[in-house]
C-alpha atoms as a PDB file:
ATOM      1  CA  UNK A   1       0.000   0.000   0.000  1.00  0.00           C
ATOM      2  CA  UNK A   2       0.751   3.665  -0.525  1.00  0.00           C
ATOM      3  CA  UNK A   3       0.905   6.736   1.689  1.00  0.00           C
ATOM      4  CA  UNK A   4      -2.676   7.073   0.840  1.00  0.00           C
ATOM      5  CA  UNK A   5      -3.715   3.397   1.928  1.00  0.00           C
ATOM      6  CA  UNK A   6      -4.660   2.400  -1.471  1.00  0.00           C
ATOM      7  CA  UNK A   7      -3.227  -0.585  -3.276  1.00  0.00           C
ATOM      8  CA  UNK A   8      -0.454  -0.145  -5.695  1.00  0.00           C
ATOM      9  CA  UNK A   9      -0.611  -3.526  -7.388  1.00  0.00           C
ATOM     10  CA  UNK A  10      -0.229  -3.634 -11.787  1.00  0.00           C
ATOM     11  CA  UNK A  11      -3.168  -5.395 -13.314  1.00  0.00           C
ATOM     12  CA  UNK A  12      -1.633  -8.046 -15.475  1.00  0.00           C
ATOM     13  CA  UNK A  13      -3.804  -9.737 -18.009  1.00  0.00           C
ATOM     14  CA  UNK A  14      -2.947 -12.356 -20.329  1.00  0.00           C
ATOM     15  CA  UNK A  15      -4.494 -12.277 -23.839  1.00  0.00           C
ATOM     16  CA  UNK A  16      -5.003 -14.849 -26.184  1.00  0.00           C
ATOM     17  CA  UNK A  17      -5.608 -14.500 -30.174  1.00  0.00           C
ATOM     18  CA  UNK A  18      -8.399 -16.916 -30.813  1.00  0.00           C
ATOM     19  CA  UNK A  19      -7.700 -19.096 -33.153  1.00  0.00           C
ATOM     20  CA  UNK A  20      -9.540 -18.731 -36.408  1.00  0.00           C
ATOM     21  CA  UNK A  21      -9.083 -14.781 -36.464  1.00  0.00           C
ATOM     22  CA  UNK A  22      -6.855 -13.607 -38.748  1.00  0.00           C
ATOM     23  CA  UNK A  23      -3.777 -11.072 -38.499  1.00  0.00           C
ATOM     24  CA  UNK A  24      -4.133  -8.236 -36.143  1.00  0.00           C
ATOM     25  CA  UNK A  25      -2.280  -5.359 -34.892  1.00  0.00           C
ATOM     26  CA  UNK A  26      -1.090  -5.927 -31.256  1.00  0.00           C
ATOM     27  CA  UNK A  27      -2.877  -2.031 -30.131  1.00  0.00           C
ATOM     28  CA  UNK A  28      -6.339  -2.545 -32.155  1.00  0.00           C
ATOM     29  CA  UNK A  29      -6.570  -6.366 -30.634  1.00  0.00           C
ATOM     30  CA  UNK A  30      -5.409  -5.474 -27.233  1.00  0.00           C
ATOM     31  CA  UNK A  31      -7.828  -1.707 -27.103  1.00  0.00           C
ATOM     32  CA  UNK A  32     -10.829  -4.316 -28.797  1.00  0.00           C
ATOM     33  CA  UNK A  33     -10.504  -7.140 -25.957  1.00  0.00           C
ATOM     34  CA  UNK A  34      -9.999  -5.149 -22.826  1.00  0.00           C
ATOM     35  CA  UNK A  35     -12.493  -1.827 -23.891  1.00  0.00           C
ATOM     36  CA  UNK A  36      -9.037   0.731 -23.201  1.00  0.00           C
ATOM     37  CA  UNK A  37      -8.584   3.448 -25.929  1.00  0.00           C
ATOM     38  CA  UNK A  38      -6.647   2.373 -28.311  1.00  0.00           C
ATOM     39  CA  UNK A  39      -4.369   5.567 -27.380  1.00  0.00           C
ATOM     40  CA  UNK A  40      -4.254   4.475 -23.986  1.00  0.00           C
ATOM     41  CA  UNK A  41      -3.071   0.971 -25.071  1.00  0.00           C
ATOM     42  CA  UNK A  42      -0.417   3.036 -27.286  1.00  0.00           C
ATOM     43  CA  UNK A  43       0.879   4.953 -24.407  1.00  0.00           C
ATOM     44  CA  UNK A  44       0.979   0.676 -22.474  1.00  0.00           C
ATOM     45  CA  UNK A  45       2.881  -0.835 -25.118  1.00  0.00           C
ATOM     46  CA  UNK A  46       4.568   2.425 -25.553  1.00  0.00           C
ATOM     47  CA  UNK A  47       6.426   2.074 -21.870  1.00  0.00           C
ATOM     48  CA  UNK A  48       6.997  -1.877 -22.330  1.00  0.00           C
ATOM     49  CA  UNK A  49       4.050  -2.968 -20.553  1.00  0.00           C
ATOM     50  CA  UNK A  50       2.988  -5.517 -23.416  1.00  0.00           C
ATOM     51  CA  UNK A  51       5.127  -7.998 -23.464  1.00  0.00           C
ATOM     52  CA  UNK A  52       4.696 -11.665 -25.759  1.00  0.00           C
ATOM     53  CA  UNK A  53       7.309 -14.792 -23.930  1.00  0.00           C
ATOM     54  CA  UNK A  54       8.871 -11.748 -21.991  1.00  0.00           C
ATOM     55  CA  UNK A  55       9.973  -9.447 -25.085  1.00  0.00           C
ATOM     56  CA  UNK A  56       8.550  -6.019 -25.280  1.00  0.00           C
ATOM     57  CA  UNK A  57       6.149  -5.356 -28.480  1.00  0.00           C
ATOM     58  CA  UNK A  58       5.382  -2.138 -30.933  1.00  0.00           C
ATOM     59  CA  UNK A  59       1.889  -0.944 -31.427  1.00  0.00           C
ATOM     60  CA  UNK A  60       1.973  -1.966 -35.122  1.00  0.00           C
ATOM     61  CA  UNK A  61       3.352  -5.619 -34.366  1.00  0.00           C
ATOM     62  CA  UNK A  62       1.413  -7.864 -36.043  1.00  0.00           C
ATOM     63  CA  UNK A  63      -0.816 -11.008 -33.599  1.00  0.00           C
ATOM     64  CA  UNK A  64      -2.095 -14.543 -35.046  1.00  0.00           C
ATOM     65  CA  UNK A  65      -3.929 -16.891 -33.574  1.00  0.00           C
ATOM     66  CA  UNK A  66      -2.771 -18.557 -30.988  1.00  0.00           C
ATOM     67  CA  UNK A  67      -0.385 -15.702 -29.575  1.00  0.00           C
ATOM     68  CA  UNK A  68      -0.269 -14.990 -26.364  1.00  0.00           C
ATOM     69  CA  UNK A  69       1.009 -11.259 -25.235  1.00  0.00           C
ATOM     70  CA  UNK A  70       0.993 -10.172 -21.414  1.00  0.00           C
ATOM     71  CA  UNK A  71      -0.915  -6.546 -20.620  1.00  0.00           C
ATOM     72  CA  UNK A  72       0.564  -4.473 -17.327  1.00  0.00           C
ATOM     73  CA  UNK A  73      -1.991  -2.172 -16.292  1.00  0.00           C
ATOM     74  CA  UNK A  74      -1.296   0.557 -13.739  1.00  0.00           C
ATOM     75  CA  UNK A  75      -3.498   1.328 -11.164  1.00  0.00           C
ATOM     76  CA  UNK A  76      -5.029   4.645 -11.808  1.00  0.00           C
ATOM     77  CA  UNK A  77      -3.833   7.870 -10.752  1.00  0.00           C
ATOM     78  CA  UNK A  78      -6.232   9.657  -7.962  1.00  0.00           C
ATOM     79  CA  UNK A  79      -7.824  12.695  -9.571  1.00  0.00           C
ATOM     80  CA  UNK A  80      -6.782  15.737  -8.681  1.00  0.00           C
ATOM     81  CA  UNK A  81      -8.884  18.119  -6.268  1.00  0.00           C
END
């Protein structure tokens, strides 16, 4: 826990490319499955925090079936007052 007493723990989500879709963009699959903006998932991937067997991917990598990338989501930031 923070200073604030909330939790500081990274979402991690593991996302698999069904198998019988065809070729996809690693941003435009990964903003489609979860519901994040597609911006949002830019700015992820962006800072390394889409990863497939541990290697960091671009937005414009390419998924096929079967592939399985890892997704590190921050917790959100506390609005300011």
């Amino acid at each position: 826990m923070n200073a604030t007493g909330t939790g500081t723990s990274v979402d991690r989500r593991t996302l698999i490319v069904p198998d019988g879709s065809g070729r996809r963009r690693a941003d435009r699959f990964v903003a489609d499955l979860t519901g994040l903006s597609r911006s949002y998932v830019q700015r992820l991937i962006s800072d390394g925090r889409l990863t497939i067997e541990g290697r960091s991917l671009r937005a414009n990598a390419v998924l096929g079936p079967g592939d399985a990338v890892v997704l590190e989501v921050p917790p959100a930031e506390p609005a300011p007052h």
